[in-house]
Protein backbone atom coordinates (compact mmCIF):
# COMPACT_ATOMS: atom_id res chain seq x y z
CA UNK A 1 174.75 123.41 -27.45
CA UNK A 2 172.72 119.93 -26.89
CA UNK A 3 171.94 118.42 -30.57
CA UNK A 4 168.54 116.37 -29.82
CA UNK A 5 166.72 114.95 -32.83
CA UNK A 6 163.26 113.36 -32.37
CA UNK A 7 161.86 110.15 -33.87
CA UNK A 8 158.22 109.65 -33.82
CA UNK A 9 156.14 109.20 -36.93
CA UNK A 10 152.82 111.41 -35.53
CA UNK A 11 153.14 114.73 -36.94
CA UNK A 12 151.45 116.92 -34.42
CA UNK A 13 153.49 115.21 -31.42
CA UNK A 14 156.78 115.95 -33.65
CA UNK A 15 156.14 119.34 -34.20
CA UNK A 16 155.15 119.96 -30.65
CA UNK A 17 157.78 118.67 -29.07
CA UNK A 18 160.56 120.33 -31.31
CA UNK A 19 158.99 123.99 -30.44
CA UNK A 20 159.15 123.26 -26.85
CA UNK A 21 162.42 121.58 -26.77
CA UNK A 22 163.62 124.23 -28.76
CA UNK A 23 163.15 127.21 -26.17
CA UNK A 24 165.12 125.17 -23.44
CA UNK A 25 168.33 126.94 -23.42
CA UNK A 26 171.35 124.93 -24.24
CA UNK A 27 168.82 122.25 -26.84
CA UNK A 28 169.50 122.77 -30.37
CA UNK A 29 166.88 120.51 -31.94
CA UNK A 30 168.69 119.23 -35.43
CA UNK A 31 166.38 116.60 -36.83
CA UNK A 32 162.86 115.61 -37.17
CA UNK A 33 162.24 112.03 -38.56
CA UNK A 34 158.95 109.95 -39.05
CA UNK A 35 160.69 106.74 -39.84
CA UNK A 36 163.62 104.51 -39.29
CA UNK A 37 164.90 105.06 -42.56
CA UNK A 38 164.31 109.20 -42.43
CA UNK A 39 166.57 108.59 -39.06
CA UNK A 40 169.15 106.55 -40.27
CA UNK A 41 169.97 108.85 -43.61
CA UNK A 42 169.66 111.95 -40.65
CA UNK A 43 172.15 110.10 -38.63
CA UNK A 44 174.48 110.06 -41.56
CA UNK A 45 174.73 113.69 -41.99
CA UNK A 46 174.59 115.15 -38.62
CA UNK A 47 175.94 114.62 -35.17
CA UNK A 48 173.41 113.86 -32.57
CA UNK A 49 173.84 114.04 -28.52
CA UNK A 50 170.22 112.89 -27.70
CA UNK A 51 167.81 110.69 -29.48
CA UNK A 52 164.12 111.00 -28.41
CA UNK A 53 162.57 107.68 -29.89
CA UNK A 54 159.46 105.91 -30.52
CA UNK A 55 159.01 102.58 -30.78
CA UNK A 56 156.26 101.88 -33.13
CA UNK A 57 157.49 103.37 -36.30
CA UNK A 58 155.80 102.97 -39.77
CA UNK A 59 158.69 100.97 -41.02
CA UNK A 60 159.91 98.81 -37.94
CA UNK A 61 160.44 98.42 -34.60
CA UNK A 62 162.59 101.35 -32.66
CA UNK A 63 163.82 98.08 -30.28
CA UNK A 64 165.38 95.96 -33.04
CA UNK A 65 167.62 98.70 -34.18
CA UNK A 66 168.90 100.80 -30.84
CA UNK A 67 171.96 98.00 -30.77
CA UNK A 68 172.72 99.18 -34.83
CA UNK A 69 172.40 102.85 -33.79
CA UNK A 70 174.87 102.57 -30.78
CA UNK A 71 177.31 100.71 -32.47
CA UNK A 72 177.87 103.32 -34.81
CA UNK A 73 176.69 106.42 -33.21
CA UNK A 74 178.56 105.57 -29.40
CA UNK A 75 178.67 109.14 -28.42
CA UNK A 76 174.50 109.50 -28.92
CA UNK A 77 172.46 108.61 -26.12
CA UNK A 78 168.85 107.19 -26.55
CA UNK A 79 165.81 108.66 -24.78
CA UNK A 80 162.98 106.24 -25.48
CA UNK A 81 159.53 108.43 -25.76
CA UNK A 82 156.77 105.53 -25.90
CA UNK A 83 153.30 105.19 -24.97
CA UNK A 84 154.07 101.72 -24.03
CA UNK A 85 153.93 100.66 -20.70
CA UNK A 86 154.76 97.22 -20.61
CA UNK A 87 157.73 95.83 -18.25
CA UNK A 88 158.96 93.50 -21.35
CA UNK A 89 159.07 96.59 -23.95
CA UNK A 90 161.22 99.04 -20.92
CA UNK A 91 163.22 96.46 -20.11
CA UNK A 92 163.91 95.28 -23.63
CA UNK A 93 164.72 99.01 -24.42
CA UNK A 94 167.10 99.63 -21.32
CA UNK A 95 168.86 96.00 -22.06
CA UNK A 96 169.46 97.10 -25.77
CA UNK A 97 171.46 99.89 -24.75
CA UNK A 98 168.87 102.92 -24.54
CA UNK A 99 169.78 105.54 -21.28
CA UNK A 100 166.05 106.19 -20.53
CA UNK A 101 162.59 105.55 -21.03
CA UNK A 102 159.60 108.08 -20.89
CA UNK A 103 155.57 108.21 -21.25
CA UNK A 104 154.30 109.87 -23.86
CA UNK A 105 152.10 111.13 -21.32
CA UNK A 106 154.93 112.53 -19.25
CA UNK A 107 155.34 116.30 -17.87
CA UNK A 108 157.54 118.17 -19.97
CA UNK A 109 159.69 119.05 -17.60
CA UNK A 110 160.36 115.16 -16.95
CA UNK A 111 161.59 115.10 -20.82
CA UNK A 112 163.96 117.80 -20.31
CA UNK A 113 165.28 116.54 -16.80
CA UNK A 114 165.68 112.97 -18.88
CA UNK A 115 167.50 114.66 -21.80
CA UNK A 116 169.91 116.43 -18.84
CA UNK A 117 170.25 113.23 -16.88
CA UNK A 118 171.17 111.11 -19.67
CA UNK A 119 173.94 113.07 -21.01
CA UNK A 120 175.68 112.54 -17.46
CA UNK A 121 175.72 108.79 -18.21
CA UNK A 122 173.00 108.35 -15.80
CA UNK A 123 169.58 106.19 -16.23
CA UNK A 124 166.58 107.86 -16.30
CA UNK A 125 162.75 106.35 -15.80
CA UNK A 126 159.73 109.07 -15.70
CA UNK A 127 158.02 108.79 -13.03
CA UNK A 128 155.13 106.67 -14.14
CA UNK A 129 157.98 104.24 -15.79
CA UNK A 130 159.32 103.72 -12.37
CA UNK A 131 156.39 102.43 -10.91
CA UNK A 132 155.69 99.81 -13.33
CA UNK A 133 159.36 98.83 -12.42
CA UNK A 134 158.58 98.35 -9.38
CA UNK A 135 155.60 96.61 -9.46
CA UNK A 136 157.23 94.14 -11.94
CA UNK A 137 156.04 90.51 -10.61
CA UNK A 138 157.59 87.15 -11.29
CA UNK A 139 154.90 86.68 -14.00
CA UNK A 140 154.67 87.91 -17.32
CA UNK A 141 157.71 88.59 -19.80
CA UNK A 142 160.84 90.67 -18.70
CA UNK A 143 161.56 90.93 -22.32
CA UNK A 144 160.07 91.53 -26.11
CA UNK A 145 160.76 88.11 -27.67
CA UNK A 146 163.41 88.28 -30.24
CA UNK A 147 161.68 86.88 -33.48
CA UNK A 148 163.18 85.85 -36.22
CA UNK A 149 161.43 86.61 -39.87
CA UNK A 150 159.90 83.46 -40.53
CA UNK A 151 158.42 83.90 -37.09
CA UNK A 152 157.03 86.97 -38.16
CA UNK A 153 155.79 86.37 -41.08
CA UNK A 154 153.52 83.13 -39.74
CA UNK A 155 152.64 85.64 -36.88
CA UNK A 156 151.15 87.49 -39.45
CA UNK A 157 149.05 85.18 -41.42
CA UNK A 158 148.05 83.42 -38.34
CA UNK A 159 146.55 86.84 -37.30
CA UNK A 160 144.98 87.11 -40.74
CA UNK A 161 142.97 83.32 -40.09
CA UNK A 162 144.92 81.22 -41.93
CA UNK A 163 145.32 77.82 -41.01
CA UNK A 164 148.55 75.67 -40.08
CA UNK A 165 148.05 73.95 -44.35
CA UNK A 166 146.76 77.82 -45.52
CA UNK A 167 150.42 79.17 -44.34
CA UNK A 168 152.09 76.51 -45.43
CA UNK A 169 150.83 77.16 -48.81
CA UNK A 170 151.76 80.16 -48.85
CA UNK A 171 155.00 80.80 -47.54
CA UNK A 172 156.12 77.28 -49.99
CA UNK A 173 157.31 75.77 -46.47
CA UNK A 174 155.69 72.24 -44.95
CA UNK A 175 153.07 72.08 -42.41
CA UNK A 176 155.49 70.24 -39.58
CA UNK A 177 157.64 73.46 -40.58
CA UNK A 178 155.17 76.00 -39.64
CA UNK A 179 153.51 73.69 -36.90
CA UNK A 180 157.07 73.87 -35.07
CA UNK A 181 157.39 77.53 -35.59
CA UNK A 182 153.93 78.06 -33.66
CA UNK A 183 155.10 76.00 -31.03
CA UNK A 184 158.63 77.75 -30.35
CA UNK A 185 156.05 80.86 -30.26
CA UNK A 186 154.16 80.10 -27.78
CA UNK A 187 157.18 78.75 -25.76
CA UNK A 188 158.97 82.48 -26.30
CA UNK A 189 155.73 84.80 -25.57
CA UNK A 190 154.96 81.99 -22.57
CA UNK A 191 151.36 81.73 -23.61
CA UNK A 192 149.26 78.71 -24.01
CA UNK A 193 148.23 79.48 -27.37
CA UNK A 194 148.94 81.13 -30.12
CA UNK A 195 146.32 83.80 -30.34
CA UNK A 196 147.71 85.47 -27.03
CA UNK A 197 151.57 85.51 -28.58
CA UNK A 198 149.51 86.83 -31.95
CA UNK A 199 147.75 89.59 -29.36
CA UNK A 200 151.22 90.41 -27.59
CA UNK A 201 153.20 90.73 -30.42
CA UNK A 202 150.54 92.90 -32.16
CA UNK A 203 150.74 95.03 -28.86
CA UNK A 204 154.21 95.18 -29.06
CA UNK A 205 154.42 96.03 -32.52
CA UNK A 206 156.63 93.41 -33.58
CA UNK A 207 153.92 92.10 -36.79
CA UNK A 208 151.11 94.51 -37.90
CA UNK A 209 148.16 93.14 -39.91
């Protein structure tokens, strides 16, 4: 029997997917989490052989922690189930370590051919995943910048309208301090200012206001 457990912190899509998943012969769905920290304590007390994951979750970011997961779970393989269709977020999840990457949007039967291909050690991209693939230009990111906290943190009051002095203030750093952190932003998200790395990194759900 196939041990899946699903992440995703939307009830309805939870619920749904578990009954469905559940009548596929062979699945044995054993966990239901809303949240990182619901998955990690479910990790602890039950073997998994396929993790169907968001990536938005109410306490983090799926892509910061597949690495963690891996590390200590090497016999679980991760199905990423996003509505995210961004080249940088796949390709973040796939380098990280994750087997597969579906739209929420997907057929059902693509989720269950995922969940099958995956636990042959074998990539797997929906079909709408593929295409953006693909189409992947030399523009744009190939990855989700890797921020560090400070970085987030003056993300975040920079989305809220505070100025360079305002968030200086506030976070009891200087002004050259926070000044250079903007800068190394917009050299990482490759914009030319800081209110398109604010709008990308909101999209991405690395800071929320």
């Amino acid at each position: 029997m196939i041990k899946i457990a699903i992440t995703d912190d939307h009830p309805l899509l939870l619920e749904g997917l578990k009954n469905i998943l559940s009548q596929q012969e062979n699945f044995s769905v054993v966990g239901c989490y809303s949240s990182s920290s619901e998955l990690f304590t479910g990790l602890e007390n039950q073997i998994i052989d396929v993790l169907l994951l968001d990536i938005n979750l109410s306490d983090g970011n799926s892509i910061d922690f597949i690495k963690p997961i891996l590390k200590k779970y090497p016999a679980t393989q991760i199905l990423i189930l996003s509505v995210h269709n961004e080249f940088a977020v796949i390709n973040s999840t796939l380098e990280e370590g994750a087997m597969g990457y579906i739209q929420k949007n997907a057929l059902v039967t693509e989720i269950i051919l995922g969940i099958q291909t995956i636990l042959k050690g074998e990539k797997f991209l929906c079909n709408q995943t593929k295409r953006i693939v693909e189409m992947k230009t030399n523009s744009g990111l190939n990855a989700v910048p890797k921020l560090t906290r400070r970085e987030k943190e003056i993300l975040l009051e920079a989305s809220l309208g505070l100025t360079t002095i305002q968030i200086a203030d506030k976070l009891f750093i200087s002004p050259h301090t926070v000044e250079s952190h903007r800068k190394n932003l917009i050299v990482k998200f490759k914009t030319t200012n800081l209110s398109t790395a604010i709008k990308l990194a909101m999209e991405y759900g690395l800071v929320r206001p």
